[in-house]
PDB file of N, CA and C in Angstrom:
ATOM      1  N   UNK A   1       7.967  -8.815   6.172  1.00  0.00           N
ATOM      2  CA  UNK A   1       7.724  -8.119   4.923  1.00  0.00           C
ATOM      3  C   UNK A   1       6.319  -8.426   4.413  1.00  0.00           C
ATOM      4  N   UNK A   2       5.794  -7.447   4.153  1.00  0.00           N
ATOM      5  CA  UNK A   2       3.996  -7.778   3.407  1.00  0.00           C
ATOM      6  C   UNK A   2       4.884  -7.755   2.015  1.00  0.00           C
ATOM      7  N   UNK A   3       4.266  -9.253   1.378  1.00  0.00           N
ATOM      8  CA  UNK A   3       4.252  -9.485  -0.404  1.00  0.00           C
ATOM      9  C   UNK A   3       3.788  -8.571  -0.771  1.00  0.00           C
ATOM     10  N   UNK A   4       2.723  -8.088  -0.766  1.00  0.00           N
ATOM     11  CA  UNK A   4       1.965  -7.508  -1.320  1.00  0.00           C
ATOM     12  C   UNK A   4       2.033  -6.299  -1.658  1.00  0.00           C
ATOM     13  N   UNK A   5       2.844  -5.107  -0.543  1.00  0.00           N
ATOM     14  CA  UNK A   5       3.210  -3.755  -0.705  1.00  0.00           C
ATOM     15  C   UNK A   5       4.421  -4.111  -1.463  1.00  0.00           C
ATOM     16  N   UNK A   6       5.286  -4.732  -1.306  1.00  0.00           N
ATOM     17  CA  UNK A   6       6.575  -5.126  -1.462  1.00  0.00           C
ATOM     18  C   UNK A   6       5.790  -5.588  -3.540  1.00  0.00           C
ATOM     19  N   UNK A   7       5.475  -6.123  -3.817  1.00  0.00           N
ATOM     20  CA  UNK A   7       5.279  -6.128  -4.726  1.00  0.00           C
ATOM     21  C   UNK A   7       4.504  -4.907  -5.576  1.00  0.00           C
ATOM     22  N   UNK A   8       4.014  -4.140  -4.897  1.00  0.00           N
ATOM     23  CA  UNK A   8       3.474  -2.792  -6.093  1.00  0.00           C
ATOM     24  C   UNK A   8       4.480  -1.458  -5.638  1.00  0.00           C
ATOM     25  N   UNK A   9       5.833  -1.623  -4.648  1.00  0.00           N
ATOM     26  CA  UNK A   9       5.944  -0.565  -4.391  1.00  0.00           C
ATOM     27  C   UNK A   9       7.001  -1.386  -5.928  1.00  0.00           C
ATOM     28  N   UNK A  10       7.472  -2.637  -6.193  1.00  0.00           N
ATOM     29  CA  UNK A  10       8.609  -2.594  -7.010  1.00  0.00           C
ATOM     30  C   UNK A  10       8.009  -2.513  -8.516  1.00  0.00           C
ATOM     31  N   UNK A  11       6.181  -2.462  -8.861  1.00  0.00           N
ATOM     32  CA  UNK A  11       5.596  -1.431 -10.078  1.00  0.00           C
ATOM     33  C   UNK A  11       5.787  -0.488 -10.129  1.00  0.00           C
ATOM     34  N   UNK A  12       6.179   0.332  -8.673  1.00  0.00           N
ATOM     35  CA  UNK A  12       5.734   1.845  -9.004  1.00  0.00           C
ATOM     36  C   UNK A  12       7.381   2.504  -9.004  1.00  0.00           C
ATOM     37  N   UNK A  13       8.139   1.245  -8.959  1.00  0.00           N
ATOM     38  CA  UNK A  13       9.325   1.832  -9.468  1.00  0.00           C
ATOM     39  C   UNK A  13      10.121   2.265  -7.789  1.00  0.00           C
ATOM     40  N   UNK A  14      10.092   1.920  -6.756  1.00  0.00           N
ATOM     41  CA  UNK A  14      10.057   2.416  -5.616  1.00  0.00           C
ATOM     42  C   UNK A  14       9.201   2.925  -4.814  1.00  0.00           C
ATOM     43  N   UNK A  15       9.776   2.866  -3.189  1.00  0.00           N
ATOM     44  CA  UNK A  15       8.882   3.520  -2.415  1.00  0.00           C
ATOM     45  C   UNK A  15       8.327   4.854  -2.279  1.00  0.00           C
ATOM     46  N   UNK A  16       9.188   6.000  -2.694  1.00  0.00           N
ATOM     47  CA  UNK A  16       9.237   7.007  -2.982  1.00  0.00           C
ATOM     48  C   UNK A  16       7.977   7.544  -4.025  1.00  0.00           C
ATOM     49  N   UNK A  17       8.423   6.754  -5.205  1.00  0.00           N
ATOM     50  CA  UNK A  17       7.370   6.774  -6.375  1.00  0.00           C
ATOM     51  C   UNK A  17       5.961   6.031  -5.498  1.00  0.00           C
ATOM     52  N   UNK A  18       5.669   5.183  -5.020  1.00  0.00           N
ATOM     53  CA  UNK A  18       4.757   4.986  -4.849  1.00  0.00           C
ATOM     54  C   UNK A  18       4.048   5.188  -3.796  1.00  0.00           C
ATOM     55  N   UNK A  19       4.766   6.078  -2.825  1.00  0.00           N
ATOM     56  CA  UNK A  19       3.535   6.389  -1.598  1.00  0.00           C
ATOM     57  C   UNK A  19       3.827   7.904  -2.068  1.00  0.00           C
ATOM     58  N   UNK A  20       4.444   8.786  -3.322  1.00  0.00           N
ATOM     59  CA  UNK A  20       3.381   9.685  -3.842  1.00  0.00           C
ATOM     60  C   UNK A  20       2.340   9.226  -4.724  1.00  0.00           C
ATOM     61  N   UNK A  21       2.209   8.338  -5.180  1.00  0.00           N
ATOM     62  CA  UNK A  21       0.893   8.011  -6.085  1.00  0.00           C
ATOM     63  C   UNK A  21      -0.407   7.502  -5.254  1.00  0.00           C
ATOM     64  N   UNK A  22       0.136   7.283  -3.572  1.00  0.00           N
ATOM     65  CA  UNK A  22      -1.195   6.740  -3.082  1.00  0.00           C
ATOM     66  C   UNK A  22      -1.035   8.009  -2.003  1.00  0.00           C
ATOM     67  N   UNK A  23      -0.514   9.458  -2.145  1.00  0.00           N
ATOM     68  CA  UNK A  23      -0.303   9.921  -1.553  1.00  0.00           C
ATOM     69  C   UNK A  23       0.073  10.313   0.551  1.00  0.00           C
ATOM     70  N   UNK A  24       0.534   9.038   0.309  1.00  0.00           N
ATOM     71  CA  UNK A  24       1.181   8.885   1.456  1.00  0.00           C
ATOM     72  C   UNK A  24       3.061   8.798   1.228  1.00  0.00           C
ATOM     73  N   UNK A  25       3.918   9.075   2.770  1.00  0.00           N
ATOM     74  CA  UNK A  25       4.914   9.557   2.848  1.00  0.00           C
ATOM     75  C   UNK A  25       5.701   8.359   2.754  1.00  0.00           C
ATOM     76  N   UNK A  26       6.811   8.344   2.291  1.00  0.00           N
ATOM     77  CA  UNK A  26       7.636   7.056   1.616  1.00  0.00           C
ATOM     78  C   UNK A  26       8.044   6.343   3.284  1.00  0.00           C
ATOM     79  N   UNK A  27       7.909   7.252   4.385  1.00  0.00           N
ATOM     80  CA  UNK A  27       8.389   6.728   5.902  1.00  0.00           C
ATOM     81  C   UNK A  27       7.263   5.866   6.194  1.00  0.00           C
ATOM     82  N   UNK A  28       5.722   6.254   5.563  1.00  0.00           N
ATOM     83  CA  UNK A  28       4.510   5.548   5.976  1.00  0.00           C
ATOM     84  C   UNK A  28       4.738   4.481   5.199  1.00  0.00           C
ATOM     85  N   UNK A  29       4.902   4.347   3.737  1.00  0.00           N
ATOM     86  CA  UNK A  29       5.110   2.712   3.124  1.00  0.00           C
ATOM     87  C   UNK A  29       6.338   2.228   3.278  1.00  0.00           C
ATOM     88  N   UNK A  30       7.644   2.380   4.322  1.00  0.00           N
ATOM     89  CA  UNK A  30       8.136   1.751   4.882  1.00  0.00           C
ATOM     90  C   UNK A  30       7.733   1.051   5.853  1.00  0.00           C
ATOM     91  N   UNK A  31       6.995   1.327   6.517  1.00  0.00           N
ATOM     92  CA  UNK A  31       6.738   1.141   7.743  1.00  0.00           C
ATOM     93  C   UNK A  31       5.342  -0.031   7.263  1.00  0.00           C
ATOM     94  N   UNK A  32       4.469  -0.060   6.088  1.00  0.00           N
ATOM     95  CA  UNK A  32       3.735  -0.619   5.607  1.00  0.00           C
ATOM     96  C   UNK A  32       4.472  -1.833   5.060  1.00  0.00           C
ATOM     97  N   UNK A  33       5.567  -1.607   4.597  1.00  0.00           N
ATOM     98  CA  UNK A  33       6.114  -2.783   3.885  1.00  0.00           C
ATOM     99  C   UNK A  33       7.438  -3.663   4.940  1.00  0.00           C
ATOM    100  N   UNK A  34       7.106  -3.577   6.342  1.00  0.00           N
ATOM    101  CA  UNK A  34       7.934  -4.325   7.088  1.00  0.00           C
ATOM    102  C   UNK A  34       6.869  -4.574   8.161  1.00  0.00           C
ATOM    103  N   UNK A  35       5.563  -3.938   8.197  1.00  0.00           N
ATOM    104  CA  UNK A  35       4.773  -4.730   8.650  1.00  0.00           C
ATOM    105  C   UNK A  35       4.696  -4.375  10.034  1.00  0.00           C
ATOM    106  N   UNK A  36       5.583  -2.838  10.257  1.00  0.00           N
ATOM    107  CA  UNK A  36       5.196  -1.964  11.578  1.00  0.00           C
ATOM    108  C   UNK A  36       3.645  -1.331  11.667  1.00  0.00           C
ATOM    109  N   UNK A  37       3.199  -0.548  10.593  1.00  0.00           N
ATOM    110  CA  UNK A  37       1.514  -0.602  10.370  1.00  0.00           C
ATOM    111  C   UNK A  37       1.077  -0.970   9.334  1.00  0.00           C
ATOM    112  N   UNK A  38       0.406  -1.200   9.024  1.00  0.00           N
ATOM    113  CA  UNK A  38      -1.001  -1.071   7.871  1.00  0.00           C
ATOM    114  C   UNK A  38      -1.755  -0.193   7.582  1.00  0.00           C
ATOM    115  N   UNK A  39      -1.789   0.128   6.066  1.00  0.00           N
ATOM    116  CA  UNK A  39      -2.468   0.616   5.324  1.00  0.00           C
ATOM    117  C   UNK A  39      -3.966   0.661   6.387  1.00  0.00           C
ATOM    118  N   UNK A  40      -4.264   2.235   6.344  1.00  0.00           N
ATOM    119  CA  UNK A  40      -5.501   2.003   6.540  1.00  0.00           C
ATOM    120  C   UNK A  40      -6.866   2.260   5.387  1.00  0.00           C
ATOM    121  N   UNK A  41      -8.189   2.235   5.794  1.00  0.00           N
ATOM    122  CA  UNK A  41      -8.884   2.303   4.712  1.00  0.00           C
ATOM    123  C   UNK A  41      -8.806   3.190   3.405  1.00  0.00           C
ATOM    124  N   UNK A  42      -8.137   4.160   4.150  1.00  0.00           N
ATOM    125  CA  UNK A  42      -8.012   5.081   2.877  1.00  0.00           C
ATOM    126  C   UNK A  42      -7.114   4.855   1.789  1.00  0.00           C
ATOM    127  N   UNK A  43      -6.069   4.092   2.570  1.00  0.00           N
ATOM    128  CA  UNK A  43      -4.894   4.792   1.680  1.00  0.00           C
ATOM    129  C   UNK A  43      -5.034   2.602   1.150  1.00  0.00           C
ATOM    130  N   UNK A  44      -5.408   1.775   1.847  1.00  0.00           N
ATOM    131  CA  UNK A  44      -6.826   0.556   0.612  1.00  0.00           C
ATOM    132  C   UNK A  44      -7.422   0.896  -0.341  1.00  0.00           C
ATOM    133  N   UNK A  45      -7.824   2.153  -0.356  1.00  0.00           N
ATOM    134  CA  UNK A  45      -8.884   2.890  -1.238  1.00  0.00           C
ATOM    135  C   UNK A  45      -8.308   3.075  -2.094  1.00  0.00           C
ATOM    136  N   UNK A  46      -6.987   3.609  -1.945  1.00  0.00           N
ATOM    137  CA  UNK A  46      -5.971   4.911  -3.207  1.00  0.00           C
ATOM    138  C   UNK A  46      -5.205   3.690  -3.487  1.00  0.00           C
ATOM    139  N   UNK A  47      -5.017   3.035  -2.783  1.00  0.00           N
ATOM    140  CA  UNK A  47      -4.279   1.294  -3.750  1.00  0.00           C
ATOM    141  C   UNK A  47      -5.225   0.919  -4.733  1.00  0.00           C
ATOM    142  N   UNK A  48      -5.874   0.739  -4.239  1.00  0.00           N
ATOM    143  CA  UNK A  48      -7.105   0.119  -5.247  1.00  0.00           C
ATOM    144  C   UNK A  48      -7.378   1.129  -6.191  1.00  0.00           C
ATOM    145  N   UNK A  49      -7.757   2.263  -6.272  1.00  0.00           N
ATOM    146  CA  UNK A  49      -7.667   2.824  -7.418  1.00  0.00           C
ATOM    147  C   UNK A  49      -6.511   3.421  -8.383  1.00  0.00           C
ATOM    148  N   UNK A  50      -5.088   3.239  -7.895  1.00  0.00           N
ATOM    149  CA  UNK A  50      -4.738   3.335  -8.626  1.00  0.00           C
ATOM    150  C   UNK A  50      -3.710   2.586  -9.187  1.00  0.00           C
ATOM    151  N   UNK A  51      -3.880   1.119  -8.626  1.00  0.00           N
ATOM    152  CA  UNK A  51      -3.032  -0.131  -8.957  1.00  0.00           C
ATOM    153  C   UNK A  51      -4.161  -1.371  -9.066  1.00  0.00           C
ATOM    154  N   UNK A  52      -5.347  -1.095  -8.615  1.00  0.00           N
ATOM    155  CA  UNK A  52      -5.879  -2.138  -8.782  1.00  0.00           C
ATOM    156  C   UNK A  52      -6.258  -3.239  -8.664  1.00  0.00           C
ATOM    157  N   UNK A  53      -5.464  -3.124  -6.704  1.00  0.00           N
ATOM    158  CA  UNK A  53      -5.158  -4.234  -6.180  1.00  0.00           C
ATOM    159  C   UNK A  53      -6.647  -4.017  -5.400  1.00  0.00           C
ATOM    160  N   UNK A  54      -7.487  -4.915  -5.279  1.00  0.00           N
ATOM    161  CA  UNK A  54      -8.809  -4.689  -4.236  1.00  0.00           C
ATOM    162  C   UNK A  54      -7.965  -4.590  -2.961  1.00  0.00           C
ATOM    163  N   UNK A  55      -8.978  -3.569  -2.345  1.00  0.00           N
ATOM    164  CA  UNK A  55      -9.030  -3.317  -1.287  1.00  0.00           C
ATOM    165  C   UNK A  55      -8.706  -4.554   0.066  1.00  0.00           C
ATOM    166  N   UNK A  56      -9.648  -5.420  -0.151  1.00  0.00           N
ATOM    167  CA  UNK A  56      -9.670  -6.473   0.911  1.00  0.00           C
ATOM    168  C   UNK A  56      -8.267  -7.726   0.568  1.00  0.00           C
ATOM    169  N   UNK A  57      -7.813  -7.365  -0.288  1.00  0.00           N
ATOM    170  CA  UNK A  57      -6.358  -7.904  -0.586  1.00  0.00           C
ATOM    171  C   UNK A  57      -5.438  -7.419   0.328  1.00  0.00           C
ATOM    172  N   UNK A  58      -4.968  -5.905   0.817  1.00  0.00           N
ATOM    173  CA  UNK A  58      -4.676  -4.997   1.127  1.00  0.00           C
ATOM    174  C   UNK A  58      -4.889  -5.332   2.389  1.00  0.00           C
ATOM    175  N   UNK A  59      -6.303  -4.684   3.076  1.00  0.00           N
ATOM    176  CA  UNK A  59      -6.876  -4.983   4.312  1.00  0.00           C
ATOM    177  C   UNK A  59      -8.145  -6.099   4.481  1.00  0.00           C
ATOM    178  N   UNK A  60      -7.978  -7.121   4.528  1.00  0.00           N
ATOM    179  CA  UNK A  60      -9.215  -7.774   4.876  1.00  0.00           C
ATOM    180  C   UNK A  60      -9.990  -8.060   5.748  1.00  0.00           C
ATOM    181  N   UNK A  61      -9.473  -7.612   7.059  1.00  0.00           N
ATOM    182  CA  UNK A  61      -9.447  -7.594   8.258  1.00  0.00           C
ATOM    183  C   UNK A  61     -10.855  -6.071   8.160  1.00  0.00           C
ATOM    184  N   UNK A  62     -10.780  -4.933   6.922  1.00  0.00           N
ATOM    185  CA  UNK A  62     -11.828  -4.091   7.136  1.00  0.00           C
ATOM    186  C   UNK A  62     -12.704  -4.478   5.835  1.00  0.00           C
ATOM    187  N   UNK A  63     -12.259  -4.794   5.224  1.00  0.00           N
ATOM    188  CA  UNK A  63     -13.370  -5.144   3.603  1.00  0.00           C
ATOM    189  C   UNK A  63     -13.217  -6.624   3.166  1.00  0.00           C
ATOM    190  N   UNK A  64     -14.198  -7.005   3.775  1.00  0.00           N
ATOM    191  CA  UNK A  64     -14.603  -8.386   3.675  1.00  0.00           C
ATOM    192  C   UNK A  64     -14.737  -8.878   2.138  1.00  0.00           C
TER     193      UNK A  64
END
């Protein structure tokens, strides 16, 4: 489990609710929040702007 998705998907009220707000598909932040893929830069980007979490929190491995 990533803390980290796992903790803003349970701000955004669910997964559902929250991979439409970073406009990705609730199957993609499943799959983000058990740690089958990762967020890539973009959808780092749309976290970060609209939760606020920096980017390199997210991915640090691309934003140092």
């Amino acid at each position: 489990m990533n803390p980290e998705i796992q903790r803003l998907i349970s701000m955004a009220g669910g997964q559902g609710a929250f991979a439409r707000e970073v406009g990705r598909s609730q199957q993609t932040v499943s799959k983000w929040l058990h740690g089958i893929t990762q967020p890539g830069a973009r959808s780092a980007l749309a976290i970060e702007k609209t939760y606020g979490t920096p980017a390199h929190v997210i991915r640090p491995d691309i934003f140092l």
